[in-house]
N, C-alpha and C. Protein backbone atom coordinates (compact mmCIF):
# COMPACT_ATOMS: atom_id res chain seq x y z
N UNK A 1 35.45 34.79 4.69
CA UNK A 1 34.95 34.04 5.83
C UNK A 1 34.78 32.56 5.49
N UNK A 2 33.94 32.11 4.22
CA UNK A 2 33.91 31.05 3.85
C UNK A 2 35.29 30.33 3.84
N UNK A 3 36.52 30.51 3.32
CA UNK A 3 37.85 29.98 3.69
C UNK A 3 38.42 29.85 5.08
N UNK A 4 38.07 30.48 5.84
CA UNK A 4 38.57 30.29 6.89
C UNK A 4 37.34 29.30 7.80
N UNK A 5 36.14 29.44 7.13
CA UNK A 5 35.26 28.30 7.97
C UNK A 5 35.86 26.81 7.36
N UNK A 6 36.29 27.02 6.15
CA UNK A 6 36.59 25.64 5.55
C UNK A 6 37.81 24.90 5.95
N UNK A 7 39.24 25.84 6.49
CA UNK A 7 39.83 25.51 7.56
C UNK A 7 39.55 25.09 8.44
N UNK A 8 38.77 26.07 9.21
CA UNK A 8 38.83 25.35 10.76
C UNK A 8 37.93 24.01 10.56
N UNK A 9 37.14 23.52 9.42
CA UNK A 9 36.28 22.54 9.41
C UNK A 9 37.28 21.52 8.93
N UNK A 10 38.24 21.91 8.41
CA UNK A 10 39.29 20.49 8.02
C UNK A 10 39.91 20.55 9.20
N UNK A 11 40.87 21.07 9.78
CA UNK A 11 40.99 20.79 10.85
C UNK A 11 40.40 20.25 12.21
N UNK A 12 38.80 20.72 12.25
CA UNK A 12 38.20 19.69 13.48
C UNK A 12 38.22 18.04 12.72
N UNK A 13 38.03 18.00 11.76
CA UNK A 13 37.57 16.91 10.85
C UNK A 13 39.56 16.11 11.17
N UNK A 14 40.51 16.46 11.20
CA UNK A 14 41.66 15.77 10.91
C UNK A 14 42.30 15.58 12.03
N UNK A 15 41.77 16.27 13.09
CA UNK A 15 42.27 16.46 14.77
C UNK A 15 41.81 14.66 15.44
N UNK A 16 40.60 14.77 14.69
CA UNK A 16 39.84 13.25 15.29
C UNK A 16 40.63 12.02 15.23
N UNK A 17 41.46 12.41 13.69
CA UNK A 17 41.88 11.16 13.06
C UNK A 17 43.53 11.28 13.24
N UNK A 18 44.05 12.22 13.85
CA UNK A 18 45.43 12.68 14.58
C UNK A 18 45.09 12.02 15.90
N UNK A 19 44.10 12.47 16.56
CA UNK A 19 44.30 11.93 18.00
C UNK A 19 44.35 10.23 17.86
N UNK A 20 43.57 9.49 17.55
CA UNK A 20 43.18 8.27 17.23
C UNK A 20 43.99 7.63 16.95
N UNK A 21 45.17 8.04 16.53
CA UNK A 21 46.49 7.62 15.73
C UNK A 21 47.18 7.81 17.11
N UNK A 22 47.50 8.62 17.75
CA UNK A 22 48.25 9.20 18.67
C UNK A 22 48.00 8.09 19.92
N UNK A 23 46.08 7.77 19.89
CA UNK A 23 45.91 7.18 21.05
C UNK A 23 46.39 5.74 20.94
N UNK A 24 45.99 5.41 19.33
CA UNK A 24 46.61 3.81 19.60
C UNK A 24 48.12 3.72 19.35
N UNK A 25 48.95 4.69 19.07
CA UNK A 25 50.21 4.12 19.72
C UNK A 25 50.20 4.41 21.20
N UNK A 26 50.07 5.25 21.64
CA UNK A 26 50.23 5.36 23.40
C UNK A 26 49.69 4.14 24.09
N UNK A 27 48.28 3.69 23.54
CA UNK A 27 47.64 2.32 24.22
C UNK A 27 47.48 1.34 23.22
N UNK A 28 49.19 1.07 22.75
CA UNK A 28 48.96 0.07 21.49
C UNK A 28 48.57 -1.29 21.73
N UNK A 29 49.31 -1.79 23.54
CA UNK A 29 48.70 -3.23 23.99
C UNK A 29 46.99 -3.08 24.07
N UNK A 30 46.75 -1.86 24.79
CA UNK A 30 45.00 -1.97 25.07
C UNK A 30 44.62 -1.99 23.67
N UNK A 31 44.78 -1.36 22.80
CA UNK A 31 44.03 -1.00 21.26
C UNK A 31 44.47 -2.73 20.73
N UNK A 32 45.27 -3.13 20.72
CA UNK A 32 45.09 -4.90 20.56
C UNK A 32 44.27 -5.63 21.41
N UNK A 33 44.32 -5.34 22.52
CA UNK A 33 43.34 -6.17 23.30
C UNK A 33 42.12 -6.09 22.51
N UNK A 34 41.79 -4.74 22.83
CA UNK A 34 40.09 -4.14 22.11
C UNK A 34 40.16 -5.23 20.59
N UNK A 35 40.86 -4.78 20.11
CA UNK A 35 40.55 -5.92 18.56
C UNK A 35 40.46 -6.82 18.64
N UNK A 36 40.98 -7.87 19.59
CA UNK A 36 41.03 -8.89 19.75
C UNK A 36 38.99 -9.38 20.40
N UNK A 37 38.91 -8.32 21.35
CA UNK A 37 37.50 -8.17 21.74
C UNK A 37 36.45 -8.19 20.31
N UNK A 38 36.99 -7.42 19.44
CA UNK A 38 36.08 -7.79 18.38
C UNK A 38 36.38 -8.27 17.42
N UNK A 39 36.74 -9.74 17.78
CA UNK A 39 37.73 -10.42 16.66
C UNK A 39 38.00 -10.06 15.55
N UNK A 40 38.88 -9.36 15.49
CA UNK A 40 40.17 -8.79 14.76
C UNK A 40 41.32 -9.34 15.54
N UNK A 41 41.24 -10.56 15.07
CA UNK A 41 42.63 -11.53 15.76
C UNK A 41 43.88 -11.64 14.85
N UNK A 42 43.42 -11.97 13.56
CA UNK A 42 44.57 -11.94 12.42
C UNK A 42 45.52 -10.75 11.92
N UNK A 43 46.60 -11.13 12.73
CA UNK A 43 47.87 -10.15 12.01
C UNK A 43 47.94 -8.85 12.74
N UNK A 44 47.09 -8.69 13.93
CA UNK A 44 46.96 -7.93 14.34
C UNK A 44 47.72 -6.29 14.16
N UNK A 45 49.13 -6.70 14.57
CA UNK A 45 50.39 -5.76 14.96
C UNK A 45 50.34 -5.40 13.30
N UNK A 46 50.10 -5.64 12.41
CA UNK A 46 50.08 -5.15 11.06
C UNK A 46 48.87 -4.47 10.88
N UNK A 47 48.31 -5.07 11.24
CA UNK A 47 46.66 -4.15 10.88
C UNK A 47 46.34 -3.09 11.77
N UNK A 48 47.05 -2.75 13.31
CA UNK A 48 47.00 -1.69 13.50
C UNK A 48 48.54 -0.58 13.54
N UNK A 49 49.43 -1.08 12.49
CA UNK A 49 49.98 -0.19 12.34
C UNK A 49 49.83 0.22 10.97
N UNK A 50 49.36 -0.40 10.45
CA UNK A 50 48.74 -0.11 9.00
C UNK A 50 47.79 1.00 9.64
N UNK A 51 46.69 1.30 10.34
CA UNK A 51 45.85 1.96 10.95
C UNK A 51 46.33 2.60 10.94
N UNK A 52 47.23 3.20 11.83
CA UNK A 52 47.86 4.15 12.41
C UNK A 52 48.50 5.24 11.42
N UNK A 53 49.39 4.10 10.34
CA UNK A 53 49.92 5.60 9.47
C UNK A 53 48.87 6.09 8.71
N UNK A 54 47.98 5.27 7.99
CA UNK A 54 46.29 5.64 7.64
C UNK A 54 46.05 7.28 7.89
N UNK A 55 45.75 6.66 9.84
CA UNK A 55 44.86 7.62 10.19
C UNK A 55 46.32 9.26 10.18
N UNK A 56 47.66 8.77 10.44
CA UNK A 56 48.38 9.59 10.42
C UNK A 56 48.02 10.62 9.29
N UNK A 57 48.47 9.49 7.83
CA UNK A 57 48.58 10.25 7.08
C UNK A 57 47.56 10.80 6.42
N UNK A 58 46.63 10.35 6.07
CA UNK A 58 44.99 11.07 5.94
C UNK A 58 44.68 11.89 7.00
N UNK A 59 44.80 11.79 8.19
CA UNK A 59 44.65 13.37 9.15
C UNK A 59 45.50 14.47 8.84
N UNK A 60 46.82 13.94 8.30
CA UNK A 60 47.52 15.38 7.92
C UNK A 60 47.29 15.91 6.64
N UNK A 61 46.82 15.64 5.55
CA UNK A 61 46.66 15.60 4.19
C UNK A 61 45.26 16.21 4.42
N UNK A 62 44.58 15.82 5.22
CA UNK A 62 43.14 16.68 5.30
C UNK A 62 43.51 18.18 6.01
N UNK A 63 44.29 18.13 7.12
CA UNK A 63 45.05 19.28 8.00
C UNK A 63 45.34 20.20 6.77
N UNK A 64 46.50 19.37 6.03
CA UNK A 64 47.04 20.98 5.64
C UNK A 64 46.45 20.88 4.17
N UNK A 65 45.44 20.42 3.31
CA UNK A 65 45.03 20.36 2.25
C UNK A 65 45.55 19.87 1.47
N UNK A 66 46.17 19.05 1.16
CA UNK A 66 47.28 18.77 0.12
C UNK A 66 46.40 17.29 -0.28
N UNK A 67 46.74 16.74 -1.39
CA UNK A 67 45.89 15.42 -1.88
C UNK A 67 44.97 14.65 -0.99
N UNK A 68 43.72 15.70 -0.98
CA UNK A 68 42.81 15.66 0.16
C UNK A 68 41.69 14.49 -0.31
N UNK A 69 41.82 14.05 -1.56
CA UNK A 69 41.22 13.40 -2.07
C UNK A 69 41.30 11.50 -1.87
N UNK A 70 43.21 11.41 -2.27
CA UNK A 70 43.84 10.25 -1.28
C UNK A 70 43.24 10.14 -0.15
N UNK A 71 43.66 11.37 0.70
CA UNK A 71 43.77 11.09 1.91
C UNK A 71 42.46 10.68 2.69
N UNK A 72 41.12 11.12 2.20
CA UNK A 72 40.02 11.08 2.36
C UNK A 72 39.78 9.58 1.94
N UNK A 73 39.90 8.86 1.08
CA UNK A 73 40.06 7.58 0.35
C UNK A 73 40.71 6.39 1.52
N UNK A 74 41.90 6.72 1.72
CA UNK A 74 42.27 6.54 2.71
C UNK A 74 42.13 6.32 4.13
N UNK A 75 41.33 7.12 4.64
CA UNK A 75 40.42 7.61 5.62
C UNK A 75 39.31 6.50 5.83
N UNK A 76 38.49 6.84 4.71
CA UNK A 76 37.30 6.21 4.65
C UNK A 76 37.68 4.66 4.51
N UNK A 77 37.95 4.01 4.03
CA UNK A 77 38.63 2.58 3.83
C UNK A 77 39.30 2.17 5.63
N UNK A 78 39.46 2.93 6.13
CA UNK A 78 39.57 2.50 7.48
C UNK A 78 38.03 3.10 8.40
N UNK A 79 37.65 4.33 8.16
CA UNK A 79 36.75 4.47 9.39
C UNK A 79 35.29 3.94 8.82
N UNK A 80 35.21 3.60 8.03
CA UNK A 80 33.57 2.61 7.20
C UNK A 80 33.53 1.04 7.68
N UNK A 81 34.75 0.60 7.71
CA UNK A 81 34.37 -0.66 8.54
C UNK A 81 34.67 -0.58 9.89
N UNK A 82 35.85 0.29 10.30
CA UNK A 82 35.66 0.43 11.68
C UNK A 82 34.31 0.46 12.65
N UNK A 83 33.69 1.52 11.81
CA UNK A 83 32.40 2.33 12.08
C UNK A 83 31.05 1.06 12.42
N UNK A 84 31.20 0.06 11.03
CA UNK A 84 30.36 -1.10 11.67
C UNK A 84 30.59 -2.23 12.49
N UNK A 85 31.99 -2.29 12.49
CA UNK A 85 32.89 -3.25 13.68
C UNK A 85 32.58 -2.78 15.28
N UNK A 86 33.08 -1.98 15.19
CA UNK A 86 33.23 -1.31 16.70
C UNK A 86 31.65 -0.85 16.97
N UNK A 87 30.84 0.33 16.42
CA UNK A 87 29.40 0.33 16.45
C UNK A 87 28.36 -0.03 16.72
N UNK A 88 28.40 -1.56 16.37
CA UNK A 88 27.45 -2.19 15.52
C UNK A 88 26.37 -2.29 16.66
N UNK A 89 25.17 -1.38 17.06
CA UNK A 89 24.58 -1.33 17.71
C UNK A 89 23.24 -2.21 18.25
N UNK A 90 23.38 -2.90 16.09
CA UNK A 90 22.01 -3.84 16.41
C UNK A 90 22.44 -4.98 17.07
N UNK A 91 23.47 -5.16 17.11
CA UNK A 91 23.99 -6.49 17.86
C UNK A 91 24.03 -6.26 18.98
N UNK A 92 23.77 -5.14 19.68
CA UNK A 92 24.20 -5.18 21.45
C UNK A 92 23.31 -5.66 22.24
N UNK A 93 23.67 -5.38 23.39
CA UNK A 93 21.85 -5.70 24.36
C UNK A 93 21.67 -4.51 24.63
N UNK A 94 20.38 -4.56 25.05
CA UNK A 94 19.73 -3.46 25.52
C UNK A 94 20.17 -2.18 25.83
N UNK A 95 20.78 -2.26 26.86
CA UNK A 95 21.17 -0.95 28.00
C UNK A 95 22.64 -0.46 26.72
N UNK A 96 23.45 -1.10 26.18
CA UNK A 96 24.34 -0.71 25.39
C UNK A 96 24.07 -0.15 23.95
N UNK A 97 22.93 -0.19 23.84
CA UNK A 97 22.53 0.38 22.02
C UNK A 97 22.11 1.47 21.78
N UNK A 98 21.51 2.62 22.82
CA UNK A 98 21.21 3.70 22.54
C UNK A 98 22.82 4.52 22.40
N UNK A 99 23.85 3.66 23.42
CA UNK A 99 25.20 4.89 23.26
C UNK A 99 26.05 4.55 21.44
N UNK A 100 25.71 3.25 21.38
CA UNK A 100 26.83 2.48 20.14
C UNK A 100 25.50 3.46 19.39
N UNK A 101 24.89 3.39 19.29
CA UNK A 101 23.73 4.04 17.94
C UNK A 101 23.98 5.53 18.06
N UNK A 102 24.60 6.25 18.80
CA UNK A 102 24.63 7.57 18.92
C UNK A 102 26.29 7.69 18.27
N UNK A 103 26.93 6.85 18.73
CA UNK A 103 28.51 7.23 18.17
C UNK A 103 28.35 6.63 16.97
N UNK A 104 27.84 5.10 16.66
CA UNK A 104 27.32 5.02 15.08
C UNK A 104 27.04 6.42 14.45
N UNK A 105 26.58 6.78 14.95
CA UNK A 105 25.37 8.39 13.91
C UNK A 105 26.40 9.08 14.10
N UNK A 106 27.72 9.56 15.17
CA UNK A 106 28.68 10.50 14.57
C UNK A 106 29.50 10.10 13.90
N UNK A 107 29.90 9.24 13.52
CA UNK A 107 30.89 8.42 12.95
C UNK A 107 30.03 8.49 11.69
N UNK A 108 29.00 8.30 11.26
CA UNK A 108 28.77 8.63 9.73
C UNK A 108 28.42 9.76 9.28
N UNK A 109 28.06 11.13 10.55
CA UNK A 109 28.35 11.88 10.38
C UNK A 109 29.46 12.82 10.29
N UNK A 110 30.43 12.01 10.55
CA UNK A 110 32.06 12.48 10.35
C UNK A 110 32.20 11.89 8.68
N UNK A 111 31.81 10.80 8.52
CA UNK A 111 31.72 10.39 6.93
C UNK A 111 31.68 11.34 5.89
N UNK A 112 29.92 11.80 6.61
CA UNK A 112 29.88 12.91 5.83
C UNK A 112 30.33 14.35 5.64
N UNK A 113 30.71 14.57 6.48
CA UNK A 113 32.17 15.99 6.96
C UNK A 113 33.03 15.72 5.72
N UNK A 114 33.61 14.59 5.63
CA UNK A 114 34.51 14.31 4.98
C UNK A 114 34.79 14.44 3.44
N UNK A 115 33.05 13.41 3.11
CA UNK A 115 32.58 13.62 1.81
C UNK A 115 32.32 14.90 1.24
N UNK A 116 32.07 15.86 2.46
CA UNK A 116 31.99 17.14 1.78
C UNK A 116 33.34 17.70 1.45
N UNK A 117 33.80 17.69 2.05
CA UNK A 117 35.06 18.34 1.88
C UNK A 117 35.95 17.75 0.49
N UNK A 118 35.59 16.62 0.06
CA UNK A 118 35.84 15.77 -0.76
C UNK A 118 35.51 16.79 -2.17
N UNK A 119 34.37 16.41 -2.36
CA UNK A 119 32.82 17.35 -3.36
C UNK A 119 33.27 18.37 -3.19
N UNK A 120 33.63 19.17 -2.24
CA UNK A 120 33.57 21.24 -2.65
C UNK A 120 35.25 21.52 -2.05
N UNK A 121 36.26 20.59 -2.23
CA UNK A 121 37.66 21.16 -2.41
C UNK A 121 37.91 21.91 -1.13
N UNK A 122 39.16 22.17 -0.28
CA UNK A 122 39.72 22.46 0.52
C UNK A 122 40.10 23.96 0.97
N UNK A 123 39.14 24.79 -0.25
CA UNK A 123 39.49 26.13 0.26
C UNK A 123 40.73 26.90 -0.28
N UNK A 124 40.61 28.04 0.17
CA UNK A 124 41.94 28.57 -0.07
C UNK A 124 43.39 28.78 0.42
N UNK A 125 42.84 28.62 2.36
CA UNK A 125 44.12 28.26 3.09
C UNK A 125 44.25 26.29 2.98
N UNK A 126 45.53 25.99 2.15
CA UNK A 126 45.52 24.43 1.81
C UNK A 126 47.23 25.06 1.60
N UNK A 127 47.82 23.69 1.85
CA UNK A 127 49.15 23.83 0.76
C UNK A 127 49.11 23.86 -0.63
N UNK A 128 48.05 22.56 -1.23
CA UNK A 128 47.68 22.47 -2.63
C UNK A 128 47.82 23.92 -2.87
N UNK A 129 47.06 25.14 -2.84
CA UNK A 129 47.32 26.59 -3.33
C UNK A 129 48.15 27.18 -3.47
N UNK A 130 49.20 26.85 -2.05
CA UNK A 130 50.30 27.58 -1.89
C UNK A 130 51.09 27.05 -3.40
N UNK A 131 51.41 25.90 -3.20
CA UNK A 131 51.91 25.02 -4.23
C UNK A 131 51.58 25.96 -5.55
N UNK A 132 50.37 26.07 -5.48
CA UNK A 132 49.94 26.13 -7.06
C UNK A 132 50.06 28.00 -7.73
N UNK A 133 50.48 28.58 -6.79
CA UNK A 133 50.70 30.23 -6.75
C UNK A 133 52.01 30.37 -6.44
N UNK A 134 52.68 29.74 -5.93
CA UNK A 134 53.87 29.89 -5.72
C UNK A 134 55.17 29.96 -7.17
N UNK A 135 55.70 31.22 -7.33
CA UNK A 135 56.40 31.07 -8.44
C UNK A 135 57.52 30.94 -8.56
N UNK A 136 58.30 29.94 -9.15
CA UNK A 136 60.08 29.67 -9.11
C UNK A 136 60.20 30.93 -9.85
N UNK A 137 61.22 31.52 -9.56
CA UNK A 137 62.13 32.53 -10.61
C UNK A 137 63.09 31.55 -11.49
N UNK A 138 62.94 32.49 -12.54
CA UNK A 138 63.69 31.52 -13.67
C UNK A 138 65.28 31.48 -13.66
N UNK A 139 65.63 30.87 -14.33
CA UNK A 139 67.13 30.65 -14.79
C UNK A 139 67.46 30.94 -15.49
């Protein structure tokens, strides 16, 4: 049971960072606008396609287990400053800080999803396993 909770927990955990990827190419002019909203003006078209394979490739590497450790590295190096860029709740006014302080708090609670998974390894359904049980026949 424990393996298969640790699946479906990498997978909610890599779905977030699949869609996110997915959404800013579909709304790649709006997802520039938005940066531009929080000045992230420089180089833009590089910095969110840099994003993008990021979140690509660290959502799939967490998906199917394989150098979950990169990919988590990876991950985090984009959603830790995102998290206080986009967030940043003490800076808002009023009526806007109870919602930015609530997605703040999942967003470092996705951190920590992550970090765990980091600390106690990917389980037994992963490719890493398959990989590592899998036997060539000899020559």
């Amino acid at each position: 049971m424990k393996n298969i909770v640790d699946l479906l927990g990498r997978a909610m955990l890599s779905f977030i960072f699949l869609y996110e990827a997915y959404d800013s190419v579909f709304y790649f002019k709006e997802t520039r606008e938005k940066m531009a909203a929080y000045g992230l003006t420089w180089n833009q078209d590089l910095l969110l396609v840099g994003a993008i394979i990021v979140l690509l490739l660290g959502g799939t590497m967490l998906l199917i287990g394989y150098r979950v450790g990169l990919g988590i590295s990876m991950l985090l190096l984009y959603w830790v400053p995102v998290t206080f860029i986009v967030h940043s709740f003490w800076n808002d006014p009023e009526p806007a800080q109870r919602l930015q302080s609530i997605l703040f708090m999942k967003n470092i609670a996705i951190i920590g999803g992550m970090l765990m998974v980091w600390a106690n390894g990917v389980g037994k359904y992963s490719v890493k396993r398959l990989f590592a049980t899998t036997h060539v026949p000899g020559t």
